[in-house]
PDB file of N, CA and C in Angstrom:
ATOM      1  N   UNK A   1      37.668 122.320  84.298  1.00  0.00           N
ATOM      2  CA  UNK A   1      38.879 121.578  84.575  1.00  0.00           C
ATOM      3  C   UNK A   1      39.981 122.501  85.091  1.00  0.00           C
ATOM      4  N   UNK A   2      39.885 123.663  84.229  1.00  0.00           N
ATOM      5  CA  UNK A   2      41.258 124.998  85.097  1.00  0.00           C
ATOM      6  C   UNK A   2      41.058 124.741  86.326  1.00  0.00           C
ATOM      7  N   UNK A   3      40.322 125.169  86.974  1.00  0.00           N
ATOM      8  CA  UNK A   3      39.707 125.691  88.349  1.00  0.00           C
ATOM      9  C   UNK A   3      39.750 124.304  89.133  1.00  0.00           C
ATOM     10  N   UNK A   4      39.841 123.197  88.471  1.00  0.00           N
ATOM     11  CA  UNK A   4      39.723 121.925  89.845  1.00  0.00           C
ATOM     12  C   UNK A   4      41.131 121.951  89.677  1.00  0.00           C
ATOM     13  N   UNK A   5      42.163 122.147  88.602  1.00  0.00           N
ATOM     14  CA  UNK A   5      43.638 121.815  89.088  1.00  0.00           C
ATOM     15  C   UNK A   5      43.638 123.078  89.768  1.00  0.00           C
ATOM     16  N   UNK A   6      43.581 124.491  89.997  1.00  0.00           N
ATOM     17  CA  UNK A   6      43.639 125.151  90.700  1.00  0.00           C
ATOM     18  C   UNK A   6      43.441 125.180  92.165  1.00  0.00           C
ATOM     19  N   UNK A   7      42.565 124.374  92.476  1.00  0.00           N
ATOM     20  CA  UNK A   7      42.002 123.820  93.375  1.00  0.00           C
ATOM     21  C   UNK A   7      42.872 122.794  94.578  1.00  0.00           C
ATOM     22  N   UNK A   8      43.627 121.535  93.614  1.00  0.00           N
ATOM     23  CA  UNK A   8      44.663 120.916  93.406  1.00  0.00           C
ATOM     24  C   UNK A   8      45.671 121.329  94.685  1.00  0.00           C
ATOM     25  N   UNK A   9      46.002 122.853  93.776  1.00  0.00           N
ATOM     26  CA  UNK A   9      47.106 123.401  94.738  1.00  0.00           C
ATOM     27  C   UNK A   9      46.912 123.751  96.374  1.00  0.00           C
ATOM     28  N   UNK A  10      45.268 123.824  96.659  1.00  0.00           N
ATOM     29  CA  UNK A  10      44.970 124.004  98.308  1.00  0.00           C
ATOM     30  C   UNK A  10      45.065 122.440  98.773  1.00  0.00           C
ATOM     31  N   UNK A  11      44.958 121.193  98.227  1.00  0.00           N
ATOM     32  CA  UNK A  11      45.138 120.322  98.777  1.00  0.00           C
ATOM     33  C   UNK A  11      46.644 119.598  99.293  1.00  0.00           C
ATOM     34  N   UNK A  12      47.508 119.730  98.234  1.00  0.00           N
ATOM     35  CA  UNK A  12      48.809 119.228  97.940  1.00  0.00           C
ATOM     36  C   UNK A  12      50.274 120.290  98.803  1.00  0.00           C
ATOM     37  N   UNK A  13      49.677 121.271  98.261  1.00  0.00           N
ATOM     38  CA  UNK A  13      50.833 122.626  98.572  1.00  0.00           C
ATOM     39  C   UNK A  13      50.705 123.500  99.916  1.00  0.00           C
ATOM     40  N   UNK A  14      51.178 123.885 100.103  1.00  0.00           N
ATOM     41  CA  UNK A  14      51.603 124.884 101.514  1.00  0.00           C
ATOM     42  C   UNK A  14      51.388 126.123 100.929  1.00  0.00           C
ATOM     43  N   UNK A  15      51.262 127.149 101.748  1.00  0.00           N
ATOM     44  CA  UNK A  15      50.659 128.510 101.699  1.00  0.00           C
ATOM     45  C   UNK A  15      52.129 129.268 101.401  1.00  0.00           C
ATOM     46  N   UNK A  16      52.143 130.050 100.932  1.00  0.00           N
ATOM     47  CA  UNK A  16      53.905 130.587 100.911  1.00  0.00           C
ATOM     48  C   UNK A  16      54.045 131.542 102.499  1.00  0.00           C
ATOM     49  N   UNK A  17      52.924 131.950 102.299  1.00  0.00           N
ATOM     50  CA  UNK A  17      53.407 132.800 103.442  1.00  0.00           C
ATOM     51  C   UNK A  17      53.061 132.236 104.882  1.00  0.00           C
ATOM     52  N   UNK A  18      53.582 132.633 106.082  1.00  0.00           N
ATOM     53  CA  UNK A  18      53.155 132.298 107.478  1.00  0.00           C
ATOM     54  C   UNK A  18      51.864 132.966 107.317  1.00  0.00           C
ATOM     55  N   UNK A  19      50.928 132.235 108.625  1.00  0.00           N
ATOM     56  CA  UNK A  19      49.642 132.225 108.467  1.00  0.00           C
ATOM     57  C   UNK A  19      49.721 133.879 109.625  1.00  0.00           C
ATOM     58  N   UNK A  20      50.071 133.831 110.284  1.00  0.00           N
ATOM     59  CA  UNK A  20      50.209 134.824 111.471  1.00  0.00           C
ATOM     60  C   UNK A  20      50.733 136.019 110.812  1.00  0.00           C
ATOM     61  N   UNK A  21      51.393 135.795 109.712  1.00  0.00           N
ATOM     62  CA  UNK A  21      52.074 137.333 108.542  1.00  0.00           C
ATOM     63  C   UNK A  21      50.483 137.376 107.539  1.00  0.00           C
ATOM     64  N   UNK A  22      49.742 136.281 107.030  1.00  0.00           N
ATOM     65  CA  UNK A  22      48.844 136.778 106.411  1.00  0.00           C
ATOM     66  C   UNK A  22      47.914 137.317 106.424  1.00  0.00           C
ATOM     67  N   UNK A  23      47.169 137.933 105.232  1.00  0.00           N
ATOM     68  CA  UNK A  23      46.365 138.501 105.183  1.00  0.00           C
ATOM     69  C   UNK A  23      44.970 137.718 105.237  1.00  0.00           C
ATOM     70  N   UNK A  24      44.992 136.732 104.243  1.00  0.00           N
ATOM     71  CA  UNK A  24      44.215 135.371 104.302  1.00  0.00           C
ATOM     72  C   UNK A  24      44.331 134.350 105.268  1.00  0.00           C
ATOM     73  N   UNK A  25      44.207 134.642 106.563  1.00  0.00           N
ATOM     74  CA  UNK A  25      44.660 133.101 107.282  1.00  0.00           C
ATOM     75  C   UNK A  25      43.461 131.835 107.146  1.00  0.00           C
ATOM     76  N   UNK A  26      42.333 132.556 106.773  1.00  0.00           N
ATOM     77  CA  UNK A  26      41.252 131.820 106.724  1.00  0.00           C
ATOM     78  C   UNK A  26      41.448 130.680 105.122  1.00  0.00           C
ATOM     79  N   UNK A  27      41.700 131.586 104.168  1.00  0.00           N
ATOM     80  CA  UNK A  27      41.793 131.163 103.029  1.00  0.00           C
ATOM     81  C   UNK A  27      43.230 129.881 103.382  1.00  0.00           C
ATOM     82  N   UNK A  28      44.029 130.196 104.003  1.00  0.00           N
ATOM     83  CA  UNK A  28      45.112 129.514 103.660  1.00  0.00           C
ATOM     84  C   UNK A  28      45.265 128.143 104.968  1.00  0.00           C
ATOM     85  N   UNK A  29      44.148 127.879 104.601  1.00  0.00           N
ATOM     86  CA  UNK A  29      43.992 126.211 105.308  1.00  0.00           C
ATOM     87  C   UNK A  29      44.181 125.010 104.274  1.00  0.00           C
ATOM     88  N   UNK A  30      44.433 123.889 104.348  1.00  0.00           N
ATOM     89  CA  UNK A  30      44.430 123.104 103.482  1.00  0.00           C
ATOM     90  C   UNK A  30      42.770 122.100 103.258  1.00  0.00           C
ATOM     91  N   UNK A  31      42.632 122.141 102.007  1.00  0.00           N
ATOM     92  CA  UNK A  31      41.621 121.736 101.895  1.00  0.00           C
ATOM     93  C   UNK A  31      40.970 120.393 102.045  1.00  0.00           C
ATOM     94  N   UNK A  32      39.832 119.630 102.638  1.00  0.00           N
ATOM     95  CA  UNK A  32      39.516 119.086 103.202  1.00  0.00           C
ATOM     96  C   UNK A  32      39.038 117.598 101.485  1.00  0.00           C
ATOM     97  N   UNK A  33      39.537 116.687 101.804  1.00  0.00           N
ATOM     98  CA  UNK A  33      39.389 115.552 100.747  1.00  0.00           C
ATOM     99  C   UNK A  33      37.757 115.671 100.202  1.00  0.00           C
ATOM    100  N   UNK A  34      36.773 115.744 101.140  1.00  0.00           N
ATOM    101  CA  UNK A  34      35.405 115.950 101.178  1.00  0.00           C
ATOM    102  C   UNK A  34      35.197 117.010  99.824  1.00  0.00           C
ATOM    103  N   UNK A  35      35.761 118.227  99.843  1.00  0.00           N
ATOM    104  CA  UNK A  35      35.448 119.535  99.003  1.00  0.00           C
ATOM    105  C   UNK A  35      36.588 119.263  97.515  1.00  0.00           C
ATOM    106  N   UNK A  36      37.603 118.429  97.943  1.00  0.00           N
ATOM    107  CA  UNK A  36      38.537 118.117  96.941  1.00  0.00           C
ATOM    108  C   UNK A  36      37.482 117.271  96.213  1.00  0.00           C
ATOM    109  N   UNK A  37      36.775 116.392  96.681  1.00  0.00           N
ATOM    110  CA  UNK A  37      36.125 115.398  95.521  1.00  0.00           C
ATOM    111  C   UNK A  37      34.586 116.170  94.864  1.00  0.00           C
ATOM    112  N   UNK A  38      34.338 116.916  96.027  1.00  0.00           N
ATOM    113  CA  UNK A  38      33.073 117.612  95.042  1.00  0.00           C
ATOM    114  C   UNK A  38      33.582 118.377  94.008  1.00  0.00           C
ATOM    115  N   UNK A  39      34.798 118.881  94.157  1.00  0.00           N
ATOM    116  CA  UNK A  39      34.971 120.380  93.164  1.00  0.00           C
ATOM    117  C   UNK A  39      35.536 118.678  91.868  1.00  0.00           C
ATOM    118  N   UNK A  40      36.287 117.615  91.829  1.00  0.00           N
ATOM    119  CA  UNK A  40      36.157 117.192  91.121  1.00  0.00           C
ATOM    120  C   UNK A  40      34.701 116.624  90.323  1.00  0.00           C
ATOM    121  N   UNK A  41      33.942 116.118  91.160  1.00  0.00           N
ATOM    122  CA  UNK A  41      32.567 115.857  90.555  1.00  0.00           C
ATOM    123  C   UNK A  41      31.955 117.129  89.742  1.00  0.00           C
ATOM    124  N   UNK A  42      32.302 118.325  90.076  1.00  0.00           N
ATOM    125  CA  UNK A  42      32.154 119.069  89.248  1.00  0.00           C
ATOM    126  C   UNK A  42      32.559 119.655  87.799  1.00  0.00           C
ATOM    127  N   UNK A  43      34.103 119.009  87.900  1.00  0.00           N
ATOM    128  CA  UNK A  43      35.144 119.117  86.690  1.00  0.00           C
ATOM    129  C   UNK A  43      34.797 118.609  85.811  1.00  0.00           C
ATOM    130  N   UNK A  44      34.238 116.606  86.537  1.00  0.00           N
ATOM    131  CA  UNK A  44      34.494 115.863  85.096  1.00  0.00           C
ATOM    132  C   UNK A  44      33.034 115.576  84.976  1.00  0.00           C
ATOM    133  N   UNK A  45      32.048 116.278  85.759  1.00  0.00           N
ATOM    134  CA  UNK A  45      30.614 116.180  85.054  1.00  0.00           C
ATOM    135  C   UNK A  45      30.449 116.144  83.751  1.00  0.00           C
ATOM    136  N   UNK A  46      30.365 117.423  83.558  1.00  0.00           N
ATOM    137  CA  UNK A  46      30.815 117.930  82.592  1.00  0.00           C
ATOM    138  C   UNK A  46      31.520 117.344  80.935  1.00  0.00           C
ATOM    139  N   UNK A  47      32.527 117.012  81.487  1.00  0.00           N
ATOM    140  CA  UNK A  47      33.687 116.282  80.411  1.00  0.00           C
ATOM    141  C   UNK A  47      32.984 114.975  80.261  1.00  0.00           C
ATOM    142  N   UNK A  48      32.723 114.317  81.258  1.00  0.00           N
ATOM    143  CA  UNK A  48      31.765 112.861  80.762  1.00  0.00           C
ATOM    144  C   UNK A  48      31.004 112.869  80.039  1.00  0.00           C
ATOM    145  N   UNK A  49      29.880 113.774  80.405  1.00  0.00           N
ATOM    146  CA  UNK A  49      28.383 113.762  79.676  1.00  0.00           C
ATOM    147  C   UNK A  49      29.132 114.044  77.845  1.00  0.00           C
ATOM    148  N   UNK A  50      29.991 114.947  77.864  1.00  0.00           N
ATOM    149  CA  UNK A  50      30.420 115.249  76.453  1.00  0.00           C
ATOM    150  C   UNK A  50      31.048 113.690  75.680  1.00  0.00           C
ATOM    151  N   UNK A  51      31.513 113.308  76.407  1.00  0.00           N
ATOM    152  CA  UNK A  51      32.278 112.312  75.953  1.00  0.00           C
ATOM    153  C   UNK A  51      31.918 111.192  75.690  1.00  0.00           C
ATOM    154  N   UNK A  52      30.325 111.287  76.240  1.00  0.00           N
ATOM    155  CA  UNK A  52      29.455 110.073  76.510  1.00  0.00           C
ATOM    156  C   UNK A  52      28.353 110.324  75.051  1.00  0.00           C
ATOM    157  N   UNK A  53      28.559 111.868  75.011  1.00  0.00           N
ATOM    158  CA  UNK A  53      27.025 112.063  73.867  1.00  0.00           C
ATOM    159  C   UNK A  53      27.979 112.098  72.256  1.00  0.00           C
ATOM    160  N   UNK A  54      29.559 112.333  72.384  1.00  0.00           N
ATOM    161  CA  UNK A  54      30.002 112.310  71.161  1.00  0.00           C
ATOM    162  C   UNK A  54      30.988 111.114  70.519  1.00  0.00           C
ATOM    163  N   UNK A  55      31.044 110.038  71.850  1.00  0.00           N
ATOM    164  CA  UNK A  55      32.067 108.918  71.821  1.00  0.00           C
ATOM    165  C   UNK A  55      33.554 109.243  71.264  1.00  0.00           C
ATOM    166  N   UNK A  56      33.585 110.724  71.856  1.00  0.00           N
ATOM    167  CA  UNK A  56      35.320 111.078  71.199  1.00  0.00           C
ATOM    168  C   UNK A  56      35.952 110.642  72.797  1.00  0.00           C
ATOM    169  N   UNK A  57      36.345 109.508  73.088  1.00  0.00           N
ATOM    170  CA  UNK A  57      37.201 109.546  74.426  1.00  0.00           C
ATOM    171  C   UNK A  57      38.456 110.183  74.495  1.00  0.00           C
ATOM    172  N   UNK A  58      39.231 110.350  73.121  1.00  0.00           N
ATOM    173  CA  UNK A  58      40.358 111.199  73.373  1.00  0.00           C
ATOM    174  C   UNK A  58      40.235 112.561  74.243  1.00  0.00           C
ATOM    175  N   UNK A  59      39.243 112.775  74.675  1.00  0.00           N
ATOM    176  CA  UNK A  59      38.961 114.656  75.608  1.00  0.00           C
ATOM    177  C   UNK A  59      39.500 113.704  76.550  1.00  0.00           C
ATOM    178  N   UNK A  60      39.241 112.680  77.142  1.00  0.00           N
ATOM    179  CA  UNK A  60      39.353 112.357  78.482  1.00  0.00           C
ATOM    180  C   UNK A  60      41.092 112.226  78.740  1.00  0.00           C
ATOM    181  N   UNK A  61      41.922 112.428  77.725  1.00  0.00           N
ATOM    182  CA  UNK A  61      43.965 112.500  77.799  1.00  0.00           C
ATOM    183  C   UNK A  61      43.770 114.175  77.899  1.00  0.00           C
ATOM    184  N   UNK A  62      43.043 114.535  77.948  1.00  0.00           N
ATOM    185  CA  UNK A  62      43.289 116.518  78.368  1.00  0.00           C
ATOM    186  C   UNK A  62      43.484 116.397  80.151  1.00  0.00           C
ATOM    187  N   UNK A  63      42.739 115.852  80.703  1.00  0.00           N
ATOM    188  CA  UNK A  63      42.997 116.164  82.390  1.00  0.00           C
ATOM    189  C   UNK A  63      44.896 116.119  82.472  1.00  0.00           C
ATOM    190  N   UNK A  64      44.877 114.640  81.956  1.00  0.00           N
ATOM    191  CA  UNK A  64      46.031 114.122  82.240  1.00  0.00           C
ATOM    192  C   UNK A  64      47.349 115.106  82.101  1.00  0.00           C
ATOM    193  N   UNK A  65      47.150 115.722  81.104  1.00  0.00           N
ATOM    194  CA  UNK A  65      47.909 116.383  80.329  1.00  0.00           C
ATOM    195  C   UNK A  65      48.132 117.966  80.996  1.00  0.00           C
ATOM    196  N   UNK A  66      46.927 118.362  81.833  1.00  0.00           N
ATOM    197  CA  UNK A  66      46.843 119.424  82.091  1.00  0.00           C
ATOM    198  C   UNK A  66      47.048 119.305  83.337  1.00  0.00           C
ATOM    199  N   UNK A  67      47.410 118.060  84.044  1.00  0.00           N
ATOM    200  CA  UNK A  67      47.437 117.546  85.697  1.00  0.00           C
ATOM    201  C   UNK A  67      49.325 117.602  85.324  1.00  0.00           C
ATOM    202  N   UNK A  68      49.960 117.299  84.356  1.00  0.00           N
ATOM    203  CA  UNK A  68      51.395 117.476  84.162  1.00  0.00           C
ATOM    204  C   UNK A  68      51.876 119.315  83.707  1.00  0.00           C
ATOM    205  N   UNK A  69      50.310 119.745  83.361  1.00  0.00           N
ATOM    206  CA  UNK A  69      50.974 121.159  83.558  1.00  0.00           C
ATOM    207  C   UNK A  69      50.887 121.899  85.187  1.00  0.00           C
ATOM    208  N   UNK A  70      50.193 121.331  85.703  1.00  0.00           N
ATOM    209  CA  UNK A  70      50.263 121.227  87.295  1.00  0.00           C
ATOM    210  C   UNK A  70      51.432 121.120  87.958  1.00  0.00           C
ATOM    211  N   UNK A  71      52.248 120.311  87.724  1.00  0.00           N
ATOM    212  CA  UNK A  71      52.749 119.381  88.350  1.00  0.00           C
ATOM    213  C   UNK A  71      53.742 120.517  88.141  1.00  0.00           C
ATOM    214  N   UNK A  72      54.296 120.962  87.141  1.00  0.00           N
ATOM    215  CA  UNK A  72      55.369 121.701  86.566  1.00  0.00           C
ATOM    216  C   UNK A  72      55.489 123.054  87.140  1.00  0.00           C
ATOM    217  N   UNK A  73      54.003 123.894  86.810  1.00  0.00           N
ATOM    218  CA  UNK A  73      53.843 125.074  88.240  1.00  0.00           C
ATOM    219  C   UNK A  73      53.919 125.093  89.554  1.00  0.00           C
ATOM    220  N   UNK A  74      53.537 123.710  90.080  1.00  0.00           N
ATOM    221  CA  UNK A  74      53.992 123.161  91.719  1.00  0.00           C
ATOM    222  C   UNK A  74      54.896 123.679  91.605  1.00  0.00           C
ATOM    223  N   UNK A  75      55.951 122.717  90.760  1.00  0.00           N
ATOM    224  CA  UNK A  75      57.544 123.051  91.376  1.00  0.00           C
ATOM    225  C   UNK A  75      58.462 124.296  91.495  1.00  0.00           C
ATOM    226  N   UNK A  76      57.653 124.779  90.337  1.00  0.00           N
ATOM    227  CA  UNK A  76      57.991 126.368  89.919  1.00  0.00           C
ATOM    228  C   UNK A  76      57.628 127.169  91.166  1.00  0.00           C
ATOM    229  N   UNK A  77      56.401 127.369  91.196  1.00  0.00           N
ATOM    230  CA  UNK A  77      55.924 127.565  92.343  1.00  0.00           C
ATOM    231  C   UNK A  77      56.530 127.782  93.927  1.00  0.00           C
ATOM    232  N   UNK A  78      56.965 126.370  94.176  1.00  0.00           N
ATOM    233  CA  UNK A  78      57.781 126.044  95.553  1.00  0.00           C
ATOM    234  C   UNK A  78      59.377 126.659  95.133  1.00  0.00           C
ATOM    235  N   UNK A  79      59.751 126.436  94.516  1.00  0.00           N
ATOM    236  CA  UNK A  79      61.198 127.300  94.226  1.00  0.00           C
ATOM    237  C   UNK A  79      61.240 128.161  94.346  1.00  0.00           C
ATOM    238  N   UNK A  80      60.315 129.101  93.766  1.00  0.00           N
ATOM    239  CA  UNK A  80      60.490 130.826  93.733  1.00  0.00           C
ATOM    240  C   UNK A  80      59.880 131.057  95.392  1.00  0.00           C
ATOM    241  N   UNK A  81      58.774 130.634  95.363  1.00  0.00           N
ATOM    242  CA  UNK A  81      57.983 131.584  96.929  1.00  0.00           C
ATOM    243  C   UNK A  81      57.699 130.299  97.575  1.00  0.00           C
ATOM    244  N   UNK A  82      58.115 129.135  97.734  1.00  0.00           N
ATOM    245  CA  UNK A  82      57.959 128.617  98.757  1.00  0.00           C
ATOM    246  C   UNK A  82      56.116 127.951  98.716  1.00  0.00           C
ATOM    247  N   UNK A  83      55.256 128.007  97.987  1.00  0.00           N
ATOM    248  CA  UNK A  83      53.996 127.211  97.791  1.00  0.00           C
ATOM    249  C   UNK A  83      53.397 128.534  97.157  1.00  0.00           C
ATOM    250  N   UNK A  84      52.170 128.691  97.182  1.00  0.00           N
ATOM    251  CA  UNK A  84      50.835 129.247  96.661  1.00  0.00           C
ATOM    252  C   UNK A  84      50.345 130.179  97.452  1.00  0.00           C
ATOM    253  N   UNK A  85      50.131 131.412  96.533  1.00  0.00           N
ATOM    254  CA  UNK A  85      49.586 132.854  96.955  1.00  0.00           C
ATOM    255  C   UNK A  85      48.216 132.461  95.537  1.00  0.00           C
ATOM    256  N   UNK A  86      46.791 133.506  96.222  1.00  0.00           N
ATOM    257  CA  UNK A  86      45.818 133.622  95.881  1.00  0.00           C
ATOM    258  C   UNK A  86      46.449 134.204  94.303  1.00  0.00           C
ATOM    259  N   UNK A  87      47.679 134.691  94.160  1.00  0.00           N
ATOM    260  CA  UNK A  87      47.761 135.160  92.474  1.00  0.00           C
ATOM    261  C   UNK A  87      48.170 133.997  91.886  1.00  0.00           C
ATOM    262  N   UNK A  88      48.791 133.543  92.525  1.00  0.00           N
ATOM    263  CA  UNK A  88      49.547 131.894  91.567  1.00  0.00           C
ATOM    264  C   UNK A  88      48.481 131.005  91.295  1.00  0.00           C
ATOM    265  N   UNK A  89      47.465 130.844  92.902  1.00  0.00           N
ATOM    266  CA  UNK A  89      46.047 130.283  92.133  1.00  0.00           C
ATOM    267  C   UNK A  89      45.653 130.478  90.832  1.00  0.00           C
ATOM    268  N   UNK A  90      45.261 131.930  90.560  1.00  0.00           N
ATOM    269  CA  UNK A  90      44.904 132.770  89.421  1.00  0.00           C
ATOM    270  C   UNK A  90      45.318 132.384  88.131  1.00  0.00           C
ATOM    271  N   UNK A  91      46.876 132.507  88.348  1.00  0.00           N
ATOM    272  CA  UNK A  91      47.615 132.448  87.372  1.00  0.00           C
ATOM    273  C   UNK A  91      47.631 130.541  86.942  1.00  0.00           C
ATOM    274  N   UNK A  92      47.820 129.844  87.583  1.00  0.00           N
ATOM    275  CA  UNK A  92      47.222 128.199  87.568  1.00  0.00           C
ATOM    276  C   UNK A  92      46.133 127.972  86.749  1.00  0.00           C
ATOM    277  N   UNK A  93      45.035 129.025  86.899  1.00  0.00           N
ATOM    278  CA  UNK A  93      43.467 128.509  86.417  1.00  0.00           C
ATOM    279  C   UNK A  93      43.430 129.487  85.026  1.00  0.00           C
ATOM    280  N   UNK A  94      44.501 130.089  84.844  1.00  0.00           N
ATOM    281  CA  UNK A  94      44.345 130.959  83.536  1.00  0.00           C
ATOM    282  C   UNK A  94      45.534 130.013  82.540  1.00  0.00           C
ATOM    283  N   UNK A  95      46.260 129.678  83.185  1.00  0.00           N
ATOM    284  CA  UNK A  95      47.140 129.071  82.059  1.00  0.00           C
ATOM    285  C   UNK A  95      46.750 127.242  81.936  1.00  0.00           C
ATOM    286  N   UNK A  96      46.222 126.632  82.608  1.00  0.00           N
ATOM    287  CA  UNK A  96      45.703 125.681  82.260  1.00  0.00           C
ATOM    288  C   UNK A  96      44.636 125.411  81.404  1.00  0.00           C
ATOM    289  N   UNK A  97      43.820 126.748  81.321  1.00  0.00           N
ATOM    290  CA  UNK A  97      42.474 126.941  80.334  1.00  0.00           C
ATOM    291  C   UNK A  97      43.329 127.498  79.181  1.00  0.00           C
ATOM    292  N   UNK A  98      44.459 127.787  79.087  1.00  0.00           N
ATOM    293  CA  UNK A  98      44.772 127.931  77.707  1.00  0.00           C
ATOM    294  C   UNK A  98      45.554 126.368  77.175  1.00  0.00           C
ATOM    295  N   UNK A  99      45.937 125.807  78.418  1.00  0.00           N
ATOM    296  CA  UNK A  99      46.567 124.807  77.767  1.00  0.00           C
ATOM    297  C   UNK A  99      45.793 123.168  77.546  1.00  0.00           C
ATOM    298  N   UNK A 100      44.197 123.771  78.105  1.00  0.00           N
ATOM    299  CA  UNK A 100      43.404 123.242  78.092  1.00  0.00           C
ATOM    300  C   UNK A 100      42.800 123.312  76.339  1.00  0.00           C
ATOM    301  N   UNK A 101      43.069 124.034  75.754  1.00  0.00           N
ATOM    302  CA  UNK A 101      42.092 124.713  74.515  1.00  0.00           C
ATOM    303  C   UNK A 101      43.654 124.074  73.685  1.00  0.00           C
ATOM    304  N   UNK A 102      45.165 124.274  73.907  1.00  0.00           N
ATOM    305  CA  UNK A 102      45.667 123.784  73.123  1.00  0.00           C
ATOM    306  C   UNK A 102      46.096 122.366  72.595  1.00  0.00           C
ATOM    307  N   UNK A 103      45.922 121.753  74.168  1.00  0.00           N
ATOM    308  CA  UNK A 103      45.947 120.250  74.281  1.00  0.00           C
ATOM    309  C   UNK A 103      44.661 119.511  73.412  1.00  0.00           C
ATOM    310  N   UNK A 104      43.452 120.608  73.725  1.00  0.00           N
ATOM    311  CA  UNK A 104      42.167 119.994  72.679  1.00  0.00           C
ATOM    312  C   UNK A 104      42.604 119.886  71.176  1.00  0.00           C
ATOM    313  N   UNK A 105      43.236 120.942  70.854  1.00  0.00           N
ATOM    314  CA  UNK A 105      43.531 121.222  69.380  1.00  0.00           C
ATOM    315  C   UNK A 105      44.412 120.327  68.970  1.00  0.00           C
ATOM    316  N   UNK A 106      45.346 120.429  69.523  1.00  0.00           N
ATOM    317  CA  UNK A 106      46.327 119.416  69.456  1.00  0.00           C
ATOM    318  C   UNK A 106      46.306 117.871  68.821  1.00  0.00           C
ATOM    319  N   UNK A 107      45.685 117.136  70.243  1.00  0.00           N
ATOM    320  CA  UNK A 107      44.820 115.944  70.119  1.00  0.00           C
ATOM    321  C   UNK A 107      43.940 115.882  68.517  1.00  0.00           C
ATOM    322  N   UNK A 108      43.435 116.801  68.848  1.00  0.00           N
ATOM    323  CA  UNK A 108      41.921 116.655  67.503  1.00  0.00           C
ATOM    324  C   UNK A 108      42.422 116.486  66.491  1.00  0.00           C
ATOM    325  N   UNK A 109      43.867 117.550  66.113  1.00  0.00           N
ATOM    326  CA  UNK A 109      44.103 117.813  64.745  1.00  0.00           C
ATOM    327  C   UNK A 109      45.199 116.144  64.656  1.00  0.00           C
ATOM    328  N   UNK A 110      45.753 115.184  65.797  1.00  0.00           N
ATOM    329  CA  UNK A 110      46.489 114.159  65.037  1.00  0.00           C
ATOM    330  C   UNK A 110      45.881 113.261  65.506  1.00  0.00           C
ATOM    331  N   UNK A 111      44.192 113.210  66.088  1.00  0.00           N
ATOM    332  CA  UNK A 111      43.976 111.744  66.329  1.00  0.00           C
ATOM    333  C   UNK A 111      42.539 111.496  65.618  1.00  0.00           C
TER     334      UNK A 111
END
């Protein structure tokens, strides 16, 4: 789930830097709806089959939750540098897997 909101940000967001100043011009295309829905089929594989073999549907309010910690680094994001560098990716798919593990805990321990 980190890594598809990470993902997220090549569809939605702009590159910070000019493509003609970068280093990545290849990397910094926007991503194509086609590869946006596989890398999701890949996210919530995963999360289904779990959710399907333990009937806890509460996992399935973690995307949501972690699509509003998205939303919050976007903006952060576009304020400071103007969209997404390959570190902010990084930094996207590392702090959503923690807020992925706390949103689980969270949930579990009041529902």
């Amino acid at each position: 789930m980190s890594r598809f909101i990470a993902v997220t940000f090549l569809f939605i967001h702009d590159y910070a830097r000019p493509k003609n100043d970068s280093k990545s011009k290849s990397v910094a295309q926007r991503l194509r709806p086609n590869a946006l829905l596989t890398s999701l089929f890949f996210a919530l594989t995963p999360l289904s089959i779990y959710v399907y073999c333990t009937n806890e549907y509460w996992h399935l309010l973690i995307p949501l939750f972690l699509y509003g910690v998205k939303i919050i680094l976007g903006s952060y994001f576009n304020k400071c540098i103007n969209g997404y560098t390959g570190d902010t990716l990084g930094a996207t798919q590392q702090i959503t897997e923690v807020f992925y593990f706390v949103g689980t805990l969270v949930v579990w321990k009041f529902i």
